[in-house]
PDB file of N, CA and C in Angstrom:
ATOM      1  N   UNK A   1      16.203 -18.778 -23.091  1.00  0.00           N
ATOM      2  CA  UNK A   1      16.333 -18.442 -21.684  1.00  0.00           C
ATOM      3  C   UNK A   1      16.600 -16.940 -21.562  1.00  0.00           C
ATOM      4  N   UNK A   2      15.856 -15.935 -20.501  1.00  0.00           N
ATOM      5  CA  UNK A   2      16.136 -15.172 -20.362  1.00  0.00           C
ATOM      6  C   UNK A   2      17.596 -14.505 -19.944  1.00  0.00           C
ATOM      7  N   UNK A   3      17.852 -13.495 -20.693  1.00  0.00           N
ATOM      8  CA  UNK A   3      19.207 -13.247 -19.908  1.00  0.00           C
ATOM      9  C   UNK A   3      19.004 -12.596 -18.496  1.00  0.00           C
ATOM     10  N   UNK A   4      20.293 -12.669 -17.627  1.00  0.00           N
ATOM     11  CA  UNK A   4      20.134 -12.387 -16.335  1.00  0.00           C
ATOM     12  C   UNK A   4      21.219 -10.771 -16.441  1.00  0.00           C
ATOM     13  N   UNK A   5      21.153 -10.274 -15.657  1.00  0.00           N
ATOM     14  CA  UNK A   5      22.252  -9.133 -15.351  1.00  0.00           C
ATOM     15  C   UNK A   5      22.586  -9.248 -13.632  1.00  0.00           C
ATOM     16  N   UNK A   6      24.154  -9.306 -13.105  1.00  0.00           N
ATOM     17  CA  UNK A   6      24.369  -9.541 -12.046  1.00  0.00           C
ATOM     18  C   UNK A   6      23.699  -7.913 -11.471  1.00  0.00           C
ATOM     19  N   UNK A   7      23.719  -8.209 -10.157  1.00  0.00           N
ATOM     20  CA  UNK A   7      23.515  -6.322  -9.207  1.00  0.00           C
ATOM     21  C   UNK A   7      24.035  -7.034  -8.375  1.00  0.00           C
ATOM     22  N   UNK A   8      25.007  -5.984  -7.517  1.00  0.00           N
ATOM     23  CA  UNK A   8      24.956  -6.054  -5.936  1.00  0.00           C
ATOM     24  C   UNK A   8      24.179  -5.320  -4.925  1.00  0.00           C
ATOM     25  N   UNK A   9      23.849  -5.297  -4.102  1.00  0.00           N
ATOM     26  CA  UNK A   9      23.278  -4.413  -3.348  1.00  0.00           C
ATOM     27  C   UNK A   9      23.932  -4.750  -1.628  1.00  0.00           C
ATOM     28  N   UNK A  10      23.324  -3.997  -0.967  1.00  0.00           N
ATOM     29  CA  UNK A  10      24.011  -3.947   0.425  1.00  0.00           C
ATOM     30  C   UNK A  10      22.663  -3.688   1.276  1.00  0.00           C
ATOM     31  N   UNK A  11      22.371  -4.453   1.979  1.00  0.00           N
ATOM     32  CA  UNK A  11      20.586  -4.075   2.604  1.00  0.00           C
ATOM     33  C   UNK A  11      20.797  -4.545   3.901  1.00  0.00           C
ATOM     34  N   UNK A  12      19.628  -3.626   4.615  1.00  0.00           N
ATOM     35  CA  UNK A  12      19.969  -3.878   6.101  1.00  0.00           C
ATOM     36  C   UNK A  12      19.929  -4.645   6.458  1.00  0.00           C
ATOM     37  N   UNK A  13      20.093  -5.633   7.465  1.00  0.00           N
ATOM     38  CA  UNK A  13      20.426  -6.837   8.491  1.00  0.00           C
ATOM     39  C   UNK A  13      19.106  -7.107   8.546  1.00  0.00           C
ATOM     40  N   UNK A  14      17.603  -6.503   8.499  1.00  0.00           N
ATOM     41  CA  UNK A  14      16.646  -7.272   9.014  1.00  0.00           C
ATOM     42  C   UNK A  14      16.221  -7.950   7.491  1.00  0.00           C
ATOM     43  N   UNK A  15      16.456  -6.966   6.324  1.00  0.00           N
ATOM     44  CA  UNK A  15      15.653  -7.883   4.667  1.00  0.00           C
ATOM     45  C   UNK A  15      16.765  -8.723   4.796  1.00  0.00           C
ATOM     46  N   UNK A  16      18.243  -8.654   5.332  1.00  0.00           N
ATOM     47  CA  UNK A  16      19.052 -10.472   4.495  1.00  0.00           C
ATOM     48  C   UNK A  16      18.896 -11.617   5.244  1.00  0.00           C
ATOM     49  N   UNK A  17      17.907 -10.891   6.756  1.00  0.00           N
ATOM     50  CA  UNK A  17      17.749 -12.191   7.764  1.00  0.00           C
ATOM     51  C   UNK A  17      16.213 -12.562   7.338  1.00  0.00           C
ATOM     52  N   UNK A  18      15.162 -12.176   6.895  1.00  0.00           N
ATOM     53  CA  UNK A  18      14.015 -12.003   5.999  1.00  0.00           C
ATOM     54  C   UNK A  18      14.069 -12.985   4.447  1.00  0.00           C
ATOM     55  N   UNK A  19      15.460 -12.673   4.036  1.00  0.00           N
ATOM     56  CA  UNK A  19      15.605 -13.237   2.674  1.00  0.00           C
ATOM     57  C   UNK A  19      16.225 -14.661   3.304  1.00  0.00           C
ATOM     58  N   UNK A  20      16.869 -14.664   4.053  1.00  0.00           N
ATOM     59  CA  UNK A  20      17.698 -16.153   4.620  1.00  0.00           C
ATOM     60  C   UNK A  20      16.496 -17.109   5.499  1.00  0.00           C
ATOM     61  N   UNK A  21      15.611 -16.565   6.067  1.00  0.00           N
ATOM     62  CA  UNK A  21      14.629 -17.101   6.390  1.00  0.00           C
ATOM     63  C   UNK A  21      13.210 -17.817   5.616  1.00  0.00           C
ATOM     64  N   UNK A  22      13.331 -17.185   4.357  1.00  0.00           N
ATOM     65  CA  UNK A  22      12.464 -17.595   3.474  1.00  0.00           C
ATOM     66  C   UNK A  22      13.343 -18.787   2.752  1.00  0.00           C
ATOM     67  N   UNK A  23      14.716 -18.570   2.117  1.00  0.00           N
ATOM     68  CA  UNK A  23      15.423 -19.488   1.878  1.00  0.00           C
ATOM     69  C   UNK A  23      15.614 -20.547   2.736  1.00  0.00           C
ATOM     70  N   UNK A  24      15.239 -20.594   4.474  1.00  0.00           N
ATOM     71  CA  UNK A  24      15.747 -21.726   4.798  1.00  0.00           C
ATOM     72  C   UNK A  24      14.655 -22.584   5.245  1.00  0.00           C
ATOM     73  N   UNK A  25      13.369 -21.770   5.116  1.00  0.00           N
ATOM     74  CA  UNK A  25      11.688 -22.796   5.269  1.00  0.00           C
ATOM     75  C   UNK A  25      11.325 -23.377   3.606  1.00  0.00           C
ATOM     76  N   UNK A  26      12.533 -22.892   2.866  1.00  0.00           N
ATOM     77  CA  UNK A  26      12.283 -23.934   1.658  1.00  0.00           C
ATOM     78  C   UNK A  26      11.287 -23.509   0.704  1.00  0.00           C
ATOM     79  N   UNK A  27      10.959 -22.166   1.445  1.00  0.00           N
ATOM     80  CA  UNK A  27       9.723 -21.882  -0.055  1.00  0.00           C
ATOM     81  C   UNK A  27      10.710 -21.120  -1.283  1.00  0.00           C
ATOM     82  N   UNK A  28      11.900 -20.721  -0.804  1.00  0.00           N
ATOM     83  CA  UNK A  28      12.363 -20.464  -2.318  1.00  0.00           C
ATOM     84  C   UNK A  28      13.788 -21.103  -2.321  1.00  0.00           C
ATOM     85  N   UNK A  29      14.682 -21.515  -3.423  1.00  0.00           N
ATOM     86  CA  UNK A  29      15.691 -22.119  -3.596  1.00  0.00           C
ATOM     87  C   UNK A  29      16.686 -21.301  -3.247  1.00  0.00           C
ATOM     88  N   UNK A  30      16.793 -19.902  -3.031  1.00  0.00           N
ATOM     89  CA  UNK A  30      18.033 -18.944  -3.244  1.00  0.00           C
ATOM     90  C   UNK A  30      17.219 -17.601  -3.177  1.00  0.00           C
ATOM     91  N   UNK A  31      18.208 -16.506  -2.703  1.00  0.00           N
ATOM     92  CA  UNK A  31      18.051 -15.503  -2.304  1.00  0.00           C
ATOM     93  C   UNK A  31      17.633 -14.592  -3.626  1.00  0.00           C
ATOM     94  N   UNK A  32      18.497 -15.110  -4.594  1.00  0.00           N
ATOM     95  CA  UNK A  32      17.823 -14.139  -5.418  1.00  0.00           C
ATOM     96  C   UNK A  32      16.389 -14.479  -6.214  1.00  0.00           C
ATOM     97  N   UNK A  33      15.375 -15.636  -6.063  1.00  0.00           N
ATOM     98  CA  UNK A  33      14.457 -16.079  -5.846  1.00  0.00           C
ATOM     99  C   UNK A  33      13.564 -15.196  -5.075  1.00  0.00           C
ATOM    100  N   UNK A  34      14.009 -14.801  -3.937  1.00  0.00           N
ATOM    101  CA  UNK A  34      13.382 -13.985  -3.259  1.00  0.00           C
ATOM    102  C   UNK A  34      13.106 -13.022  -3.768  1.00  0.00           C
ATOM    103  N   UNK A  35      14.640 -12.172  -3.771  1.00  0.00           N
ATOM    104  CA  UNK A  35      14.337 -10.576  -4.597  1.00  0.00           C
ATOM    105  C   UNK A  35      13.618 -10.083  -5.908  1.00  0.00           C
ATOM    106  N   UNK A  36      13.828 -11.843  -6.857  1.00  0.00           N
ATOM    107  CA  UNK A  36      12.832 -11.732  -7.761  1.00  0.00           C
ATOM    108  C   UNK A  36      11.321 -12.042  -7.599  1.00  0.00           C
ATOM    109  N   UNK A  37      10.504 -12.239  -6.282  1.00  0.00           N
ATOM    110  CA  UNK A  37       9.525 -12.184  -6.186  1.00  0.00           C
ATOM    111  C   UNK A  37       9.028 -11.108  -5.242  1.00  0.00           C
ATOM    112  N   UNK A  38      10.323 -10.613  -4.689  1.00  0.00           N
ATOM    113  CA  UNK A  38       9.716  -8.965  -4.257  1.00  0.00           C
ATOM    114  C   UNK A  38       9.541  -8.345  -5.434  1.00  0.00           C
ATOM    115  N   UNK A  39      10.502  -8.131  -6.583  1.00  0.00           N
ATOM    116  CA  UNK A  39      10.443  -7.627  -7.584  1.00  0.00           C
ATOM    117  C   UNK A  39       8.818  -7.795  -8.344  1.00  0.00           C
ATOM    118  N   UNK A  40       8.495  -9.092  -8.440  1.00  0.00           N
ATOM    119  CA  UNK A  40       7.432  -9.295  -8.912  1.00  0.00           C
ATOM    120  C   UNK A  40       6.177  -8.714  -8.188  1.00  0.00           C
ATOM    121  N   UNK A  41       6.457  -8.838  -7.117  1.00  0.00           N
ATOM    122  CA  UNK A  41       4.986  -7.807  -6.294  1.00  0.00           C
ATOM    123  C   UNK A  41       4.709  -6.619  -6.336  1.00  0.00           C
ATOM    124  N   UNK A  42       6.330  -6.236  -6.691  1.00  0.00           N
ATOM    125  CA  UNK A  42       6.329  -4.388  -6.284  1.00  0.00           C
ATOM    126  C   UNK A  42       5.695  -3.997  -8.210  1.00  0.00           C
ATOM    127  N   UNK A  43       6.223  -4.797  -9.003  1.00  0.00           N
ATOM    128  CA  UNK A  43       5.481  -4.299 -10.357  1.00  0.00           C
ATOM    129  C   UNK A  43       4.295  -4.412 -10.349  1.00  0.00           C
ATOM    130  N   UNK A  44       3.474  -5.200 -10.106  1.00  0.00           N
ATOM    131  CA  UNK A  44       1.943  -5.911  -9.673  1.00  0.00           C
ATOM    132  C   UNK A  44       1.432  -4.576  -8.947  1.00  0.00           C
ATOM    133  N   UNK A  45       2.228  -4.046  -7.928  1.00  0.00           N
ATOM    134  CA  UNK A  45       1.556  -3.277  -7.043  1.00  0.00           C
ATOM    135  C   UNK A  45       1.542  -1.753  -7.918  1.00  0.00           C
ATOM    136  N   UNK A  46       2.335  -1.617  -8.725  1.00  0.00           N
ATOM    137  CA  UNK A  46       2.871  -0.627  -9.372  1.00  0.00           C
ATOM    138  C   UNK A  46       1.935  -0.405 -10.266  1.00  0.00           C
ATOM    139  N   UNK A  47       1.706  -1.975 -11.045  1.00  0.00           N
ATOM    140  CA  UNK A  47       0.639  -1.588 -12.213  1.00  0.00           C
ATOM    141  C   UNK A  47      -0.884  -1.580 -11.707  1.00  0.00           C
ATOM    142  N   UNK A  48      -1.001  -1.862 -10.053  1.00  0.00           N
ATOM    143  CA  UNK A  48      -2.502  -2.013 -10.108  1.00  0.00           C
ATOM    144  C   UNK A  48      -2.489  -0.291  -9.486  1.00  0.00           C
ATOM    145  N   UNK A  49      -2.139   0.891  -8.936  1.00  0.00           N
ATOM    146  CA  UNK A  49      -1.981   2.290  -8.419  1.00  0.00           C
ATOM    147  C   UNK A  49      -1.831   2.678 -10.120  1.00  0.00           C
ATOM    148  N   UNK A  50      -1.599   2.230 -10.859  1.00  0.00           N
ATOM    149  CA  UNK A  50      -1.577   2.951 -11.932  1.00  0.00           C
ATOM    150  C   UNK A  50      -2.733   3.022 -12.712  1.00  0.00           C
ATOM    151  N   UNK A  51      -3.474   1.467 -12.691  1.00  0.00           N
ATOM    152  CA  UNK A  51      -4.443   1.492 -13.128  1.00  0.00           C
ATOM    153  C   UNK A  51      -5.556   2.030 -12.516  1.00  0.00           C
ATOM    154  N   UNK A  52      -5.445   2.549 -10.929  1.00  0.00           N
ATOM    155  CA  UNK A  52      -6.388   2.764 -10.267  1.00  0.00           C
ATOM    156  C   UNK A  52      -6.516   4.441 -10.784  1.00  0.00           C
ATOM    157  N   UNK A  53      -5.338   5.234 -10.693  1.00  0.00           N
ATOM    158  CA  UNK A  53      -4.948   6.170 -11.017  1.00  0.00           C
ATOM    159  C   UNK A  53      -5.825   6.691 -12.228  1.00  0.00           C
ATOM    160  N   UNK A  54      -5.864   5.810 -13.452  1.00  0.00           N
ATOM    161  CA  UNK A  54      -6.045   6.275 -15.103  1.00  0.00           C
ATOM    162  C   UNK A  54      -7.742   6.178 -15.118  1.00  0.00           C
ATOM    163  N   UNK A  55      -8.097   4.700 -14.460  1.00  0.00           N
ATOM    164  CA  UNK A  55      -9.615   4.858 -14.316  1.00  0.00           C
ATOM    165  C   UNK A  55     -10.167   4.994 -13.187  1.00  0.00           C
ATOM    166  N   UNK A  56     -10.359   5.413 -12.488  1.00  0.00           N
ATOM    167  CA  UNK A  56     -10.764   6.281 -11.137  1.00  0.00           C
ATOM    168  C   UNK A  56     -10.621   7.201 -10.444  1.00  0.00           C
ATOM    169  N   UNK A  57      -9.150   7.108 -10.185  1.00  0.00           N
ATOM    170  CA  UNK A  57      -8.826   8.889 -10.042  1.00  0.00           C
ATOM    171  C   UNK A  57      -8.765   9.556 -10.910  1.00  0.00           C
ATOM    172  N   UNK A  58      -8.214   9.675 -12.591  1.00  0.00           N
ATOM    173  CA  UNK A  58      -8.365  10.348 -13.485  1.00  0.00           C
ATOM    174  C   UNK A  58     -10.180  10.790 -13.792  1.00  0.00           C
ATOM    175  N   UNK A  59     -10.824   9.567 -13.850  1.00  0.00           N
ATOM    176  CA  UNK A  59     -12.184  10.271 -14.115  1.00  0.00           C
ATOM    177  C   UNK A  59     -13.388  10.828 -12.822  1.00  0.00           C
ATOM    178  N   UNK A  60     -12.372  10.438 -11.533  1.00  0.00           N
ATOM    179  CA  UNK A  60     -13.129  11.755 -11.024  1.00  0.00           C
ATOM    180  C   UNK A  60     -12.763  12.616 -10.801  1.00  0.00           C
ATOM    181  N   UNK A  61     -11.678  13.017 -10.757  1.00  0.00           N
ATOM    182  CA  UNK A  61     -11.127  14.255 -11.498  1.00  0.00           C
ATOM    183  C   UNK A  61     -11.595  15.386 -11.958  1.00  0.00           C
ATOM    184  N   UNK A  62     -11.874  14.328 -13.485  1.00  0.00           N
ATOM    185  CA  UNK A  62     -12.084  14.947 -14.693  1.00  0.00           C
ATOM    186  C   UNK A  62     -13.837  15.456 -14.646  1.00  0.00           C
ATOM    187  N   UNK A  63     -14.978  14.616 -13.727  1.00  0.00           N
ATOM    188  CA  UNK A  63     -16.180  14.692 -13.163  1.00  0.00           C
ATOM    189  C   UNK A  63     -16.054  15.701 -12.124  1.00  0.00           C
ATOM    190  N   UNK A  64     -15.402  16.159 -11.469  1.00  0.00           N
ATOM    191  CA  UNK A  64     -14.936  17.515 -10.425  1.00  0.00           C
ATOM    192  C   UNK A  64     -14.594  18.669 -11.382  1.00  0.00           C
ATOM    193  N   UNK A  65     -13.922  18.446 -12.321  1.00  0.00           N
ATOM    194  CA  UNK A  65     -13.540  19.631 -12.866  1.00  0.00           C
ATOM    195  C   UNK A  65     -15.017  20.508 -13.758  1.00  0.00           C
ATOM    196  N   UNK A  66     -15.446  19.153 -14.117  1.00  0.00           N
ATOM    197  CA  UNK A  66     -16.402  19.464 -15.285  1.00  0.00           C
ATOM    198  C   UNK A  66     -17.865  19.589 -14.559  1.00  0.00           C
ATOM    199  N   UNK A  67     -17.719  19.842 -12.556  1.00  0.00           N
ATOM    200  CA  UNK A  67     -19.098  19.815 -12.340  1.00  0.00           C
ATOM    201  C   UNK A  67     -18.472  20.329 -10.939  1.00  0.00           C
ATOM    202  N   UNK A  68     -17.942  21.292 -10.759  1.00  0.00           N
ATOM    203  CA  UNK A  68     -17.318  21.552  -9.104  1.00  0.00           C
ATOM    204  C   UNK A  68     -18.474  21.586  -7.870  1.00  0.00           C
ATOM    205  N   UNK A  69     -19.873  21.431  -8.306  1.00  0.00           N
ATOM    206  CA  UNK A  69     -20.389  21.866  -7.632  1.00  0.00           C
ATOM    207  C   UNK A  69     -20.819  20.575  -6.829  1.00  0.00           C
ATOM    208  N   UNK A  70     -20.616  19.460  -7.383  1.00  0.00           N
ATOM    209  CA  UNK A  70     -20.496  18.114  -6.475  1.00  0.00           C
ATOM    210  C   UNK A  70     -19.364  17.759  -5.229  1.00  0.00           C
ATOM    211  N   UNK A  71     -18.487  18.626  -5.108  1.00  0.00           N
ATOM    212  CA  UNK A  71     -17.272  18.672  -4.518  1.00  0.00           C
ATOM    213  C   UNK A  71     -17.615  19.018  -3.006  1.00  0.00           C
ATOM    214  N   UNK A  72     -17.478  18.337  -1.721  1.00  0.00           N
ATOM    215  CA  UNK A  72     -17.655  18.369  -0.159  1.00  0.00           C
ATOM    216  C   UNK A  72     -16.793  19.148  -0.033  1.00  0.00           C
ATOM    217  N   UNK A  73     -17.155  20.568   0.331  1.00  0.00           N
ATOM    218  CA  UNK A  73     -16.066  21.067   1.446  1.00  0.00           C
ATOM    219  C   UNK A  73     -15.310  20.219   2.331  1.00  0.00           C
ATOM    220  N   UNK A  74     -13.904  20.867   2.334  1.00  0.00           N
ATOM    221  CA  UNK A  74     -12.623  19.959   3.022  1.00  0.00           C
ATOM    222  C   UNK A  74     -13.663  20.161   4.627  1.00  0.00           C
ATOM    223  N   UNK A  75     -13.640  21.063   5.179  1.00  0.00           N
ATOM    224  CA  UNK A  75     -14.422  21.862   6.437  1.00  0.00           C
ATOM    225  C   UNK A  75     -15.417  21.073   6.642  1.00  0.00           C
ATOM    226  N   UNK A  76     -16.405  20.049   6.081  1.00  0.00           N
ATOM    227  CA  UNK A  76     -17.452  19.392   5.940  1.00  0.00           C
ATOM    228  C   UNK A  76     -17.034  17.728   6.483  1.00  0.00           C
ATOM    229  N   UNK A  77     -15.947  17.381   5.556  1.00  0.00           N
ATOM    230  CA  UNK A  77     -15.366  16.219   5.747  1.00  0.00           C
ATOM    231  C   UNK A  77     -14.438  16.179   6.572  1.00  0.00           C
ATOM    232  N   UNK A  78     -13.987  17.455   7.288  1.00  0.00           N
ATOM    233  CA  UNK A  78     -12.752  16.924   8.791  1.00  0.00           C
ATOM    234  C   UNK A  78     -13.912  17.023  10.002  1.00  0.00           C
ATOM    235  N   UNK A  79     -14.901  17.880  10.231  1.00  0.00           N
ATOM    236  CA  UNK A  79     -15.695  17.623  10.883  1.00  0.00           C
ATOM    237  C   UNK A  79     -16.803  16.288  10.971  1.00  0.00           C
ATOM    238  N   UNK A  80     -16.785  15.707   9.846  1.00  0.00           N
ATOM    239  CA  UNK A  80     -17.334  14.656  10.146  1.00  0.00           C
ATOM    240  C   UNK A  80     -16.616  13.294  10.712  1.00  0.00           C
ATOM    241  N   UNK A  81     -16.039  13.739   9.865  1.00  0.00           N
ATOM    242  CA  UNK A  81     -14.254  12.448  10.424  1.00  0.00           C
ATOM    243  C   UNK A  81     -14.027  12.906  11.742  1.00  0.00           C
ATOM    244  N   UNK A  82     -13.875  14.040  12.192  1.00  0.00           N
ATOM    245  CA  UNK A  82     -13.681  14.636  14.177  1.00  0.00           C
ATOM    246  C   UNK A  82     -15.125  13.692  14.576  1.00  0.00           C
ATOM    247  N   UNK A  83     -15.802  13.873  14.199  1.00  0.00           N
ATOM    248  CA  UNK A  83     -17.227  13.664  14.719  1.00  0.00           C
ATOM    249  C   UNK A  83     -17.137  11.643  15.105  1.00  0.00           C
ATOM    250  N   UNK A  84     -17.100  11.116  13.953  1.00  0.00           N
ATOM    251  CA  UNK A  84     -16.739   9.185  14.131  1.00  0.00           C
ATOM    252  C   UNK A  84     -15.516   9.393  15.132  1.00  0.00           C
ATOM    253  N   UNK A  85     -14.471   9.890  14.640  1.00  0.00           N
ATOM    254  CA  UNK A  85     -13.208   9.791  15.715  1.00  0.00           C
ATOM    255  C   UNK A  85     -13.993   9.931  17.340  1.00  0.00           C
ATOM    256  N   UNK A  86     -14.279  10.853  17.687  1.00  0.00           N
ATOM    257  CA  UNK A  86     -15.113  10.784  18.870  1.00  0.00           C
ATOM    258  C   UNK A  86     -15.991  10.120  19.221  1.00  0.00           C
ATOM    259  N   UNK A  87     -16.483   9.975  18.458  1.00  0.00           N
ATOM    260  CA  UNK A  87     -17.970   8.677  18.942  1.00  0.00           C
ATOM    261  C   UNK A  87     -17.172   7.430  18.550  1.00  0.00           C
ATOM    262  N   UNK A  88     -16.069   7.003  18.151  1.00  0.00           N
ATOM    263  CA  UNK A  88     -15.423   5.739  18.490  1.00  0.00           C
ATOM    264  C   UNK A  88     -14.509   5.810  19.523  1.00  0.00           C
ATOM    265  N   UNK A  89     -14.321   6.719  19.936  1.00  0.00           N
ATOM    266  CA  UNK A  89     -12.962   6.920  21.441  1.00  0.00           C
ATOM    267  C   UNK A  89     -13.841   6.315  22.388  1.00  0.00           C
ATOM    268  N   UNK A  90     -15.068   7.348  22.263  1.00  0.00           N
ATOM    269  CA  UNK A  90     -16.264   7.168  23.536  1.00  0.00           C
ATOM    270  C   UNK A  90     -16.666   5.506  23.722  1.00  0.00           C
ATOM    271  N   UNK A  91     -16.808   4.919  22.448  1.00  0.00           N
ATOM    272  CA  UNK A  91     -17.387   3.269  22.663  1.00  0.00           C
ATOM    273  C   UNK A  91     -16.216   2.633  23.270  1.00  0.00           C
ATOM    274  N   UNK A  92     -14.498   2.973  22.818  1.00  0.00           N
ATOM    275  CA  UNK A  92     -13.332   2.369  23.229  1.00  0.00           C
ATOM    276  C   UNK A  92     -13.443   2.456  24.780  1.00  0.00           C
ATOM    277  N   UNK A  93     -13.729   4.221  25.514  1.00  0.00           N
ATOM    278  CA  UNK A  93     -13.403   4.097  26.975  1.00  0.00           C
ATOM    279  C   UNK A  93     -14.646   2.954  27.598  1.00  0.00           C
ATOM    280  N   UNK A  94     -15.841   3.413  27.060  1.00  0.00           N
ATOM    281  CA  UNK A  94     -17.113   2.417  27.965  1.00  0.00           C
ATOM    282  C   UNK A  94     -16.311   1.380  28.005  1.00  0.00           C
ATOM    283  N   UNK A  95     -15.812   0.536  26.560  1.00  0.00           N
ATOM    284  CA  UNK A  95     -15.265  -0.900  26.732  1.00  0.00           C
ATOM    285  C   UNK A  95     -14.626  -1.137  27.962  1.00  0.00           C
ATOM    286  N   UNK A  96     -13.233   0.062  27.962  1.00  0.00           N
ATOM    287  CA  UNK A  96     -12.283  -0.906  28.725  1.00  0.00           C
ATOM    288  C   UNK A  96     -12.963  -0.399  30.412  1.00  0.00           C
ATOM    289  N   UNK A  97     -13.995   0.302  30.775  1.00  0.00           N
ATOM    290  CA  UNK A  97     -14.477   0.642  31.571  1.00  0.00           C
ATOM    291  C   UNK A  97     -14.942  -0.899  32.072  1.00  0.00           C
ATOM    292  N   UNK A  98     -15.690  -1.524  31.710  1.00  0.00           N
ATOM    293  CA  UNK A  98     -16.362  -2.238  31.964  1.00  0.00           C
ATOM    294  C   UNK A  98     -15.097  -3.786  31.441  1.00  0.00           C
TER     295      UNK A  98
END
């Protein structure tokens, strides 16, 4: 059996009414049930940004460094992003126009 180590912690009023609410629809036995399956998500989430990190952001990166000339001006990509932002405001007003 694994060993356990006690912690205390002190958390705001909305995670112990969050943790008491999950404890009392019965999907977990006890509170610290809970925290050990936040625990379990936040590593999950931890190791999948890491892995995204080592093979994808590291190798384009490393494909930018070794070829800059593939690289969009920042100036290129806020104007195009201004550009959708506006032509989706415009479809939002027609909507609520009508």
């Amino acid at each position: 059996m694994p060993v356990t180590a006690k912690r205390t912690f002190s958390l705001p009023a909305a995670h112990a009414k969050f943790i008491d609410k999950k404890v009392a629809s019965g999907s977990y036995a006890s509170g610290s049930e809970v925290v050990r399956a936040g625990l379990r998500a936040l590593q999950e989430r931890d190791k999948a940004v890491e892995e995204w990190l080592r093979e994808d952001v590291a190798s384009t990166f490393d494909a930018m460094q070794a070829d800059p000339s593939r690289a969009i001006p920042a100036s290129s990509v806020f104007t195009a992003i201004k550009a959708r932002h506006a032509g989706r405001s415009r479809k939002s007003t027609r909507r609520a126009k009508t």
